[in-house]
PDB file of N, CA and C in Angstrom:
ATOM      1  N   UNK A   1       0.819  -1.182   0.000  1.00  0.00           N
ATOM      2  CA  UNK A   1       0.000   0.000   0.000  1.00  0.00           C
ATOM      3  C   UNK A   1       0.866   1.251   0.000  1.00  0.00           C
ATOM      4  N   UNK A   2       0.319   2.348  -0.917  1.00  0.00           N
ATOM      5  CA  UNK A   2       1.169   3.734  -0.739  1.00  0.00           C
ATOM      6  C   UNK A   2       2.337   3.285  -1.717  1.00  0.00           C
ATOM      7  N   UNK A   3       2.986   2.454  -2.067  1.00  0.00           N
ATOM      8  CA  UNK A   3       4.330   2.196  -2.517  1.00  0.00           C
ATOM      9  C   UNK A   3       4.381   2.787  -3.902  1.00  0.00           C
ATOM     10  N   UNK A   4       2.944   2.902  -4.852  1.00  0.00           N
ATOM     11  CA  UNK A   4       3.181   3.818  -6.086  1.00  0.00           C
ATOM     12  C   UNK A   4       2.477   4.857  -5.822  1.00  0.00           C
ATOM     13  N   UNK A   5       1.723   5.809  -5.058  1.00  0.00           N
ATOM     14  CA  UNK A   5       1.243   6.437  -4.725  1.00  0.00           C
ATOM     15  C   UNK A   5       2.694   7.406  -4.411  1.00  0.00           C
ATOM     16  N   UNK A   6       3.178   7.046  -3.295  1.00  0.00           N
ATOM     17  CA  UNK A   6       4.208   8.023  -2.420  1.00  0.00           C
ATOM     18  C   UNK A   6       5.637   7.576  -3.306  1.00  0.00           C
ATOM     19  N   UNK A   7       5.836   8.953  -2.891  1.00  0.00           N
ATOM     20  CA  UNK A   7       8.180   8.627  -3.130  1.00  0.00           C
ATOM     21  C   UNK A   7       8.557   7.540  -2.172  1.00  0.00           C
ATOM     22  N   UNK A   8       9.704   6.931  -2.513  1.00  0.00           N
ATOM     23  CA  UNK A   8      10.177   5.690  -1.735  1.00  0.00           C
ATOM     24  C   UNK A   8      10.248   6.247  -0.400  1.00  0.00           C
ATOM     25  N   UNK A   9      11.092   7.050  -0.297  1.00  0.00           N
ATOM     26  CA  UNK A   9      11.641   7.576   1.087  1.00  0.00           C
ATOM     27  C   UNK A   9      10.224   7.621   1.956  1.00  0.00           C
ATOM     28  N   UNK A  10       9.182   8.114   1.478  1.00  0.00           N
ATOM     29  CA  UNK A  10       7.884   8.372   2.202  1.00  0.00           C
ATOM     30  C   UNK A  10       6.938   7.165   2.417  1.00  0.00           C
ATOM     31  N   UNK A  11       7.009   6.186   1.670  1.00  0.00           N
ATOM     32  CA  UNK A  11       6.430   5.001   1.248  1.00  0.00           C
ATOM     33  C   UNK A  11       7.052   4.037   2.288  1.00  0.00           C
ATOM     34  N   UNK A  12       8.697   4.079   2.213  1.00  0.00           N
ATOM     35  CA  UNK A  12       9.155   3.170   3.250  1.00  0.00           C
ATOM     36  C   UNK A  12       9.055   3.635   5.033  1.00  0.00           C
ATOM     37  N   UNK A  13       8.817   5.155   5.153  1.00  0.00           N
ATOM     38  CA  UNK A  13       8.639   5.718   6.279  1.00  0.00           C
ATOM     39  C   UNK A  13       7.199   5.077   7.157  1.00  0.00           C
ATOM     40  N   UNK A  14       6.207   5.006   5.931  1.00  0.00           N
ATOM     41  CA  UNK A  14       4.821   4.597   5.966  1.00  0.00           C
ATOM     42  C   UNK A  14       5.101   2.989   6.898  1.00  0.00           C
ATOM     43  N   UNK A  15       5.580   2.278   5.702  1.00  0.00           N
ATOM     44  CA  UNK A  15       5.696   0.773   5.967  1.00  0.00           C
ATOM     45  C   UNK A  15       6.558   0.277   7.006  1.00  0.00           C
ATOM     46  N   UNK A  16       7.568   1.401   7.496  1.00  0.00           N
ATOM     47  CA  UNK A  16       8.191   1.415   9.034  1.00  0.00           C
ATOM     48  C   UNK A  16       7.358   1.502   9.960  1.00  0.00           C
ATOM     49  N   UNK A  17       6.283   2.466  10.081  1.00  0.00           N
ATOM     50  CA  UNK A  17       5.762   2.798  11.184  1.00  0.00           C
ATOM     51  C   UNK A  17       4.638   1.876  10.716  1.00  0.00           C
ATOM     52  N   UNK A  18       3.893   1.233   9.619  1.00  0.00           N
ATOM     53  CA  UNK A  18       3.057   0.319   9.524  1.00  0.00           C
ATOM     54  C   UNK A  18       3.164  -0.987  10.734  1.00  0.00           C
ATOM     55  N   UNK A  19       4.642  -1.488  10.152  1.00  0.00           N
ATOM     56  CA  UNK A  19       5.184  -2.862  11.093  1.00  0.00           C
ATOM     57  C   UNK A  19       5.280  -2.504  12.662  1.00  0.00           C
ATOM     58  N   UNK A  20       5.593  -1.260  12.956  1.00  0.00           N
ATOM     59  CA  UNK A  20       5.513  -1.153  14.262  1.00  0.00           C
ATOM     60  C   UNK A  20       4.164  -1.108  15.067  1.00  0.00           C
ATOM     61  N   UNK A  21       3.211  -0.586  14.304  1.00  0.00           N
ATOM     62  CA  UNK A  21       1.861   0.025  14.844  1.00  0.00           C
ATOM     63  C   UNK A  21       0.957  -0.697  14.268  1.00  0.00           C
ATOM     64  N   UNK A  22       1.294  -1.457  13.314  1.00  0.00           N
ATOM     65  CA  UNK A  22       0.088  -2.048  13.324  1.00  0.00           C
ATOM     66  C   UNK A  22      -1.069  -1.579  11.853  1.00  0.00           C
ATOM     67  N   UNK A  23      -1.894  -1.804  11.992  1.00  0.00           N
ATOM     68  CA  UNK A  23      -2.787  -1.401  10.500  1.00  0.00           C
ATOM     69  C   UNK A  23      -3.868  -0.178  10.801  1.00  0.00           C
ATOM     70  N   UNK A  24      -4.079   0.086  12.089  1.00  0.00           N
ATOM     71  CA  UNK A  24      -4.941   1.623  12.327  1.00  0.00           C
ATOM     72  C   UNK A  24      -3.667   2.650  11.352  1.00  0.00           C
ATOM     73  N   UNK A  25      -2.492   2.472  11.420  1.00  0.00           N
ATOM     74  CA  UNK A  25      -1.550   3.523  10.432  1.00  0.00           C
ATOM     75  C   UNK A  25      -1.627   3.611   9.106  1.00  0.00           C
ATOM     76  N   UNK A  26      -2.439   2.726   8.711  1.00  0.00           N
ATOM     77  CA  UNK A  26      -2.666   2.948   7.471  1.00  0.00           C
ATOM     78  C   UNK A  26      -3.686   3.629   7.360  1.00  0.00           C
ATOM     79  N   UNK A  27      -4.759   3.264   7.861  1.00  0.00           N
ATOM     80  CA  UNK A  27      -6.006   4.180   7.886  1.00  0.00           C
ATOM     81  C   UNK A  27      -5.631   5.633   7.857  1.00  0.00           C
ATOM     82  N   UNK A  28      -4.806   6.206   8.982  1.00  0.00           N
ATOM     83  CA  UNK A  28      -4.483   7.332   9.115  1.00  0.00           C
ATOM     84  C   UNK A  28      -3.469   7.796   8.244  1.00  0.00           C
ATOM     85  N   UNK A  29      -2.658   6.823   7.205  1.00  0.00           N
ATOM     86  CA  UNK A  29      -1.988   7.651   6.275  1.00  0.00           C
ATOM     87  C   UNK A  29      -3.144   7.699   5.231  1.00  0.00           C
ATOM     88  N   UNK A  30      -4.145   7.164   5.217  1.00  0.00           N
ATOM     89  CA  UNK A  30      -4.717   7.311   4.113  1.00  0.00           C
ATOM     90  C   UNK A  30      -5.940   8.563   4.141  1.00  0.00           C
ATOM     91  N   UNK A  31      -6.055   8.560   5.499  1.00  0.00           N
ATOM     92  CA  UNK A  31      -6.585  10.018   5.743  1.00  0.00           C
ATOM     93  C   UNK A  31      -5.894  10.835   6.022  1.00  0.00           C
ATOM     94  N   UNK A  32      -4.902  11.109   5.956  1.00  0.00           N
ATOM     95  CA  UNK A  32      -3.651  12.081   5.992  1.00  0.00           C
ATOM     96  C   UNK A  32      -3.496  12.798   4.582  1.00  0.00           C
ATOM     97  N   UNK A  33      -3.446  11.743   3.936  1.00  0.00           N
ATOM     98  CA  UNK A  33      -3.453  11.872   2.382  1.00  0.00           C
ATOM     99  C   UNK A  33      -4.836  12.692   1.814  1.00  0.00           C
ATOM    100  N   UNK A  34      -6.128  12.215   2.263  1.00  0.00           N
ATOM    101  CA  UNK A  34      -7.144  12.569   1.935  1.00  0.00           C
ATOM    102  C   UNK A  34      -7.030  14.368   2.593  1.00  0.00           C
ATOM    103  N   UNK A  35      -6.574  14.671   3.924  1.00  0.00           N
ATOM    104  CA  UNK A  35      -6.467  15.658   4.106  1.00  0.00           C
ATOM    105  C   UNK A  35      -5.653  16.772   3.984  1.00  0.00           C
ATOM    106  N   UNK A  36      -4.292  16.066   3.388  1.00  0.00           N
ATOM    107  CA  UNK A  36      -3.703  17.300   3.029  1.00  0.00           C
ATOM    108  C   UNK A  36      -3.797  18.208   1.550  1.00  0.00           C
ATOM    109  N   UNK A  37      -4.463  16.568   1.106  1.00  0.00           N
ATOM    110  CA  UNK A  37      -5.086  17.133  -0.546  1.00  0.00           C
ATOM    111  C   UNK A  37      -6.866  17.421  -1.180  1.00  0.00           C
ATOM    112  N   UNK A  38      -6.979  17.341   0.212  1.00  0.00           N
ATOM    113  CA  UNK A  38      -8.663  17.932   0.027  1.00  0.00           C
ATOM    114  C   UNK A  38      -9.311  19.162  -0.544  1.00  0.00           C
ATOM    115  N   UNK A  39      -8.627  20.282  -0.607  1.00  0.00           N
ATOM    116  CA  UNK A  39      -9.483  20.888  -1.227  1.00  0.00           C
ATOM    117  C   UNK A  39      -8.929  20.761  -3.009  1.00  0.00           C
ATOM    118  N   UNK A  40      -7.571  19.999  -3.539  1.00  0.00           N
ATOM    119  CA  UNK A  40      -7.520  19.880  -4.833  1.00  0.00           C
ATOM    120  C   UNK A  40      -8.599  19.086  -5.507  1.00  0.00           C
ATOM    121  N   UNK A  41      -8.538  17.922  -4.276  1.00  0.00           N
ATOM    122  CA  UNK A  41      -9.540  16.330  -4.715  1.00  0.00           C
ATOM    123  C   UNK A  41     -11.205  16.929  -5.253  1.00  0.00           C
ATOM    124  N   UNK A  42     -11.346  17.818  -4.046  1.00  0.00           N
ATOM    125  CA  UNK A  42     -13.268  18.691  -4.047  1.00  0.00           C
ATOM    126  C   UNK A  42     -12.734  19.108  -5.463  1.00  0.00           C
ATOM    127  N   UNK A  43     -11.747  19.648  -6.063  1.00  0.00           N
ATOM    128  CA  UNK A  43     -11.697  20.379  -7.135  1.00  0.00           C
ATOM    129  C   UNK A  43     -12.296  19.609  -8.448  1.00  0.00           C
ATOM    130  N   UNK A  44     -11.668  18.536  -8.482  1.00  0.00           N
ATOM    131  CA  UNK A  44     -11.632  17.003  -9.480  1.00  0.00           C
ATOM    132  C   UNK A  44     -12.862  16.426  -9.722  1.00  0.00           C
ATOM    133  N   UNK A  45     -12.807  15.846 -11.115  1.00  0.00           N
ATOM    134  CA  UNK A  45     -14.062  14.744 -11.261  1.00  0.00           C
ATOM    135  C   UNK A  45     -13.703  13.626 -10.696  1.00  0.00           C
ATOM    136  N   UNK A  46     -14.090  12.615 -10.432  1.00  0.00           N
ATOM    137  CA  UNK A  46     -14.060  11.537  -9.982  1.00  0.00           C
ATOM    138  C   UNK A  46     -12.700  11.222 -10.263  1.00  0.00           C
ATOM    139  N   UNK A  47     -12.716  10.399 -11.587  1.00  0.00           N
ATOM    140  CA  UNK A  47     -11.489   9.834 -12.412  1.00  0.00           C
ATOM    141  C   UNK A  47     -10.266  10.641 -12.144  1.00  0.00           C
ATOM    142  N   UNK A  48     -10.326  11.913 -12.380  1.00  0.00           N
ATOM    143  CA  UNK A  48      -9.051  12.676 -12.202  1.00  0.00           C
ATOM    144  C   UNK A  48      -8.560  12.542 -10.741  1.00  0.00           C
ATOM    145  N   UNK A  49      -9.563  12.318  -9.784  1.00  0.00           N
ATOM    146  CA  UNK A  49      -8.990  12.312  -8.199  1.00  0.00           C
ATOM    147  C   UNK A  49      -8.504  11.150  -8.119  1.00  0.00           C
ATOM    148  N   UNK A  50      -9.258   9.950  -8.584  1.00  0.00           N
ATOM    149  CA  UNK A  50      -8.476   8.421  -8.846  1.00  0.00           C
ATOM    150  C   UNK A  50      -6.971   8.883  -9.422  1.00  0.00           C
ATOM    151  N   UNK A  51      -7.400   9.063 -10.569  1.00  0.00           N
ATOM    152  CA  UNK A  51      -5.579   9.053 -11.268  1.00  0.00           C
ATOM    153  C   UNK A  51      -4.485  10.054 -10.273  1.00  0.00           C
ATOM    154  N   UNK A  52      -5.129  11.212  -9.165  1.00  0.00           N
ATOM    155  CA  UNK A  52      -4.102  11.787  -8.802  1.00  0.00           C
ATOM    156  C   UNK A  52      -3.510  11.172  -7.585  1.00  0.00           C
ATOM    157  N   UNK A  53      -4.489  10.420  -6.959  1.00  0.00           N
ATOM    158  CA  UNK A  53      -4.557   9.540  -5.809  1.00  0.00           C
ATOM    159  C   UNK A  53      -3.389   8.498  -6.096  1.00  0.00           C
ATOM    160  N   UNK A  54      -3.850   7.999  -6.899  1.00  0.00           N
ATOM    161  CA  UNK A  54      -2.858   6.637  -7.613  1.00  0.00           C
ATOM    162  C   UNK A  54      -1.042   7.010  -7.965  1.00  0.00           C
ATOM    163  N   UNK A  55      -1.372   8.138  -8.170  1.00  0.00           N
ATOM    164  CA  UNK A  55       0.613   8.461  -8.174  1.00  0.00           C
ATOM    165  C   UNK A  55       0.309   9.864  -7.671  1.00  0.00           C
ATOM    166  N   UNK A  56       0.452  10.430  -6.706  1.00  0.00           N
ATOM    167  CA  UNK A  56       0.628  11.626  -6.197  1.00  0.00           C
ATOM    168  C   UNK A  56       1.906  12.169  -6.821  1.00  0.00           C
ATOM    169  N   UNK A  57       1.951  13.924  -7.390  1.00  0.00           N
ATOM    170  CA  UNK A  57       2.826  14.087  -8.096  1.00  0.00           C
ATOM    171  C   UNK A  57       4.275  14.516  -6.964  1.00  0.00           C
ATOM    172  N   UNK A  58       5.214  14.275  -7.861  1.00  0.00           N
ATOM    173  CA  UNK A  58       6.412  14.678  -6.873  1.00  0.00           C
ATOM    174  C   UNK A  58       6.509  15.924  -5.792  1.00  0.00           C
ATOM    175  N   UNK A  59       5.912  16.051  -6.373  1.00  0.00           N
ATOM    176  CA  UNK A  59       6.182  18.032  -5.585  1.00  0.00           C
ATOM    177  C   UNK A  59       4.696  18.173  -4.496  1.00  0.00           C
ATOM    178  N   UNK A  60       4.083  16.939  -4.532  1.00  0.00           N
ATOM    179  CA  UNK A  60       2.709  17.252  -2.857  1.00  0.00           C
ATOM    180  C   UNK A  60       3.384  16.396  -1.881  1.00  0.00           C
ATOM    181  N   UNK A  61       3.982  15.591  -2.571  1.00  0.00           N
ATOM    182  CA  UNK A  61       4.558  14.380  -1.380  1.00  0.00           C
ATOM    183  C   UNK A  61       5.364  14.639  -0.251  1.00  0.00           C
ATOM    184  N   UNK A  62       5.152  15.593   0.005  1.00  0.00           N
ATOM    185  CA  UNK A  62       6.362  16.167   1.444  1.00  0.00           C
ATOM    186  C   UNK A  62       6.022  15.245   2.515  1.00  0.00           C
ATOM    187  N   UNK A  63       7.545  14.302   3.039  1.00  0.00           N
ATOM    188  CA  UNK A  63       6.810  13.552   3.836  1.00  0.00           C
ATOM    189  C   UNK A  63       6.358  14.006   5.083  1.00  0.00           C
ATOM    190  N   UNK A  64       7.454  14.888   5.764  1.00  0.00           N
ATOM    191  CA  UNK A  64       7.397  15.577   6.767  1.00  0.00           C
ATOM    192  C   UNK A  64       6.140  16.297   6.654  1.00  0.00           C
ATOM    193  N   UNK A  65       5.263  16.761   5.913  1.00  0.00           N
ATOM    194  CA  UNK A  65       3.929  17.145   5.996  1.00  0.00           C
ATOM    195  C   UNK A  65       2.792  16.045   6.025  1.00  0.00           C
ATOM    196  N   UNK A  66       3.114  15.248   5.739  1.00  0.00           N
ATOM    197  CA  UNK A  66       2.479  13.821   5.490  1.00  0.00           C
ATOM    198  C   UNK A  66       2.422  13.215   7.149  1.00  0.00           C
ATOM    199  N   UNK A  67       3.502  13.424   7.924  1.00  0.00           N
ATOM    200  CA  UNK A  67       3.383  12.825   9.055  1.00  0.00           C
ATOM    201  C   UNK A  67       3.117  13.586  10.008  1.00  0.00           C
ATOM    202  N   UNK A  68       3.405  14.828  10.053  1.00  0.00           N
ATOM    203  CA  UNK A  68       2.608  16.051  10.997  1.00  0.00           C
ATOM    204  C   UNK A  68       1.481  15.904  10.922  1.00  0.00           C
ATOM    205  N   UNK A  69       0.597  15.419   9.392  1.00  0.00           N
ATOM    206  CA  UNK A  69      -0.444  15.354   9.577  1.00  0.00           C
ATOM    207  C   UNK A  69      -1.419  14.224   9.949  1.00  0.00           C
ATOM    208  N   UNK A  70      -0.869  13.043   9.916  1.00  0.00           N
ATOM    209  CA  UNK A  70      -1.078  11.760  10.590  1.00  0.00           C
ATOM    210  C   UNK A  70      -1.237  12.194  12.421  1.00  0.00           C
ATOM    211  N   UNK A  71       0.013  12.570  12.495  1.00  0.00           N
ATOM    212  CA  UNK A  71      -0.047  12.701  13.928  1.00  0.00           C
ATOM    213  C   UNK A  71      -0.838  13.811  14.441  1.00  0.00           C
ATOM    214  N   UNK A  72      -1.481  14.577  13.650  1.00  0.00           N
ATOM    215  CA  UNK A  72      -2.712  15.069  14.557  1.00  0.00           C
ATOM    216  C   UNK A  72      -3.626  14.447  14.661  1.00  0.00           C
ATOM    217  N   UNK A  73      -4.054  13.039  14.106  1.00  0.00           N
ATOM    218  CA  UNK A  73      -5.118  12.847  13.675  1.00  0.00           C
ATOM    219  C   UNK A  73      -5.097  11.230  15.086  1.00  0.00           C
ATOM    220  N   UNK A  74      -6.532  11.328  15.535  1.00  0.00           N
ATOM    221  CA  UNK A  74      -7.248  10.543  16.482  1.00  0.00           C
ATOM    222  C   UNK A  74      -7.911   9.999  16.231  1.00  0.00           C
ATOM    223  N   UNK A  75      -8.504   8.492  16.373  1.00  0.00           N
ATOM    224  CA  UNK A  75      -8.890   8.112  15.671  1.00  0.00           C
ATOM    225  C   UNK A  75      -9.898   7.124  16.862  1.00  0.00           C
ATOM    226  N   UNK A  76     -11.138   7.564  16.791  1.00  0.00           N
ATOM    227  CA  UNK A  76     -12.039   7.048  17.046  1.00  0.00           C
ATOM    228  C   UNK A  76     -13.055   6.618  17.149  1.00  0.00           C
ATOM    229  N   UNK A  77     -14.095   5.620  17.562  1.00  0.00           N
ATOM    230  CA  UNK A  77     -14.959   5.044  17.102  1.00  0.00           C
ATOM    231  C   UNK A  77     -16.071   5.625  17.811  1.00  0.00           C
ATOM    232  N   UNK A  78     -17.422   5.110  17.316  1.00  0.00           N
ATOM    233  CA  UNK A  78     -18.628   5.410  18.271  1.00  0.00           C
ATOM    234  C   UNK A  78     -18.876   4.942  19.590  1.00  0.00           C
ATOM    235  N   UNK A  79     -18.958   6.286  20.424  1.00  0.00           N
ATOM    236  CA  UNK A  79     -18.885   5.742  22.239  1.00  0.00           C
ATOM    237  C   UNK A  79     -17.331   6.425  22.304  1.00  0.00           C
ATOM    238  N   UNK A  80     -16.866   7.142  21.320  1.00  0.00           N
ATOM    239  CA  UNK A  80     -15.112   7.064  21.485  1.00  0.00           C
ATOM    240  C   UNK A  80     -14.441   6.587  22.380  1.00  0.00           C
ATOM    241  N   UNK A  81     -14.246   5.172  21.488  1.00  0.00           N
ATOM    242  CA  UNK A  81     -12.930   4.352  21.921  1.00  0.00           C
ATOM    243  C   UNK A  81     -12.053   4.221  20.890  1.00  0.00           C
ATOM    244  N   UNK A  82     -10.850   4.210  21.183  1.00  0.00           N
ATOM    245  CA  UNK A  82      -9.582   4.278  20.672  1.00  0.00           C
ATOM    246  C   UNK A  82      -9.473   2.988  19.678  1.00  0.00           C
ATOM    247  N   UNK A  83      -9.323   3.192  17.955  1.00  0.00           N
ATOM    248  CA  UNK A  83      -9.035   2.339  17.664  1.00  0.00           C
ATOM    249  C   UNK A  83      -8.515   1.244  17.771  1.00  0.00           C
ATOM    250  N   UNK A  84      -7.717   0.989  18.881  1.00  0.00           N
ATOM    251  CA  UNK A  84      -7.435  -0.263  18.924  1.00  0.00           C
ATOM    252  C   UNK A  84      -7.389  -0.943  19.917  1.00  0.00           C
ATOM    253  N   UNK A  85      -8.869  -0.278  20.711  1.00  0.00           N
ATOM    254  CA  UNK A  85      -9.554  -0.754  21.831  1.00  0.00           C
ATOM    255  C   UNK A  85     -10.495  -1.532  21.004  1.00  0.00           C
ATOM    256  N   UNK A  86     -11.355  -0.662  19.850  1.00  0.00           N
ATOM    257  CA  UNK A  86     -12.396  -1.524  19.635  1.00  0.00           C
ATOM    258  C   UNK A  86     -11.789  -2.773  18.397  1.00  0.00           C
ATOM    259  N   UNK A  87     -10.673  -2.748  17.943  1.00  0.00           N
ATOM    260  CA  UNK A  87     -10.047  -3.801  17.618  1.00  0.00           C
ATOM    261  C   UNK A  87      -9.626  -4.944  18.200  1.00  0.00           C
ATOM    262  N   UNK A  88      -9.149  -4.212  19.297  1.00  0.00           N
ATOM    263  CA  UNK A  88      -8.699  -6.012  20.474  1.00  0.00           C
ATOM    264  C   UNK A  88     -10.153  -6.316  20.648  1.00  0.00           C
ATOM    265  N   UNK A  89     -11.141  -5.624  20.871  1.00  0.00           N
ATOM    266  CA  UNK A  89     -12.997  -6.113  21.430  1.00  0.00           C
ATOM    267  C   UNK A  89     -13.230  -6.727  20.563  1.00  0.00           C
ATOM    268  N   UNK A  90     -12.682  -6.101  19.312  1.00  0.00           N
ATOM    269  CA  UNK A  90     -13.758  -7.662  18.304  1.00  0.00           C
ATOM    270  C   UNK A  90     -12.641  -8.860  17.795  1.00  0.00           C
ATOM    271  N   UNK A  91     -11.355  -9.205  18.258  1.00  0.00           N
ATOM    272  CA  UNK A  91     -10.685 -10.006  18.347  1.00  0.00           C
ATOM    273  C   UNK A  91     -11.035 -10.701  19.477  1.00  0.00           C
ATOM    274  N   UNK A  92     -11.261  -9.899  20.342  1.00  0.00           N
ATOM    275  CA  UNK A  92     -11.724 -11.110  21.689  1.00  0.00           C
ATOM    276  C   UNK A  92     -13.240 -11.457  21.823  1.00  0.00           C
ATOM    277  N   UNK A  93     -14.092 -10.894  20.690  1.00  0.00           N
ATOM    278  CA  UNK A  93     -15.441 -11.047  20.376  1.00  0.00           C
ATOM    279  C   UNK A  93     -15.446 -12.859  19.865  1.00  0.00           C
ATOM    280  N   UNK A  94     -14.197 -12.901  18.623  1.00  0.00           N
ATOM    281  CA  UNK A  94     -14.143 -13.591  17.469  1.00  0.00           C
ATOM    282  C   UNK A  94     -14.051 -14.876  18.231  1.00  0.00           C
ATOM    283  N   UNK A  95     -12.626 -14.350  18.897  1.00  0.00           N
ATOM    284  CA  UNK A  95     -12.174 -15.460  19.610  1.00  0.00           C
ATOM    285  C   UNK A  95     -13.154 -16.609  20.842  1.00  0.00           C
ATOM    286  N   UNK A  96     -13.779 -15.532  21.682  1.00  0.00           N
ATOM    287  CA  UNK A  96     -15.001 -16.058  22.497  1.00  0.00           C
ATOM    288  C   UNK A  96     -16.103 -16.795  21.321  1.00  0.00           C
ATOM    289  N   UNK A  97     -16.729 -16.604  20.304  1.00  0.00           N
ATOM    290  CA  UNK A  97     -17.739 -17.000  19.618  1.00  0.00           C
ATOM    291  C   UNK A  97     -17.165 -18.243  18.756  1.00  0.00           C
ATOM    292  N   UNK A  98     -15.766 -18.422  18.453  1.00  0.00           N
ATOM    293  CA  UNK A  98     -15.271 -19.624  17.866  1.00  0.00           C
ATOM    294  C   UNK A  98     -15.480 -21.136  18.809  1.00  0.00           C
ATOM    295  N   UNK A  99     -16.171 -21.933  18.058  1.00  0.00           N
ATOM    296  CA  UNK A  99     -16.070 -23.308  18.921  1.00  0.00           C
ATOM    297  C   UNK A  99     -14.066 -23.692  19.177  1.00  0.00           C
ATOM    298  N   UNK A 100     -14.444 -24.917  20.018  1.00  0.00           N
ATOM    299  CA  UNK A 100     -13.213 -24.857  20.440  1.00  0.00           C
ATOM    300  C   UNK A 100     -13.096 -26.713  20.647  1.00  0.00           C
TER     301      UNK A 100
END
């Protein structure tokens, strides 16, 4: 994920902090992405926001803006709980409801 989208350097930054954290980081690079290029995307027809999405051009990809903007971002569910509160809940949902 991200790997033709982003520059390497930014792509492998992604997939560093992916392996450490887990998959809520993707979510949030992908709304990171959605937010630092939101008002171009509102600009776009459909297709054109696909194709800009799909290779972001060299010159938006700042990663260091890319991750300032991840890290403001919180991420929570209804009742706000912390993504990966209500992730372990429905792992230990899965797990309780599996015969054994």
């Amino acid at each position: 994920m991200f790997s033709k989208s982003l520059n390497l350097d930014t792509a492998s930054r992604v997939w560093d902090v992916f392996c450490r954290d887990g998959e809520e980081f993707l979510f949030k690079t992908a709304i990171g992405i959605l937010r630092l290029h939101r008002d171009a995307l509102l600009q776009m027809e459909f297709i054109h926001a696909a194709q800009f999405l799909t290779k972001l051009p060299a010159d938006v990809t700042d990663g260091e803006k890319l991750f300032r903007n991840i890290a403001d971002l919180t991420m929570l569910s209804r009742g706000n709980r912390r993504w990966k509160d209500v992730l372990s809940l429905l792992q230990q949902n899965r797990a309780d409801s599996s015969p054994t």
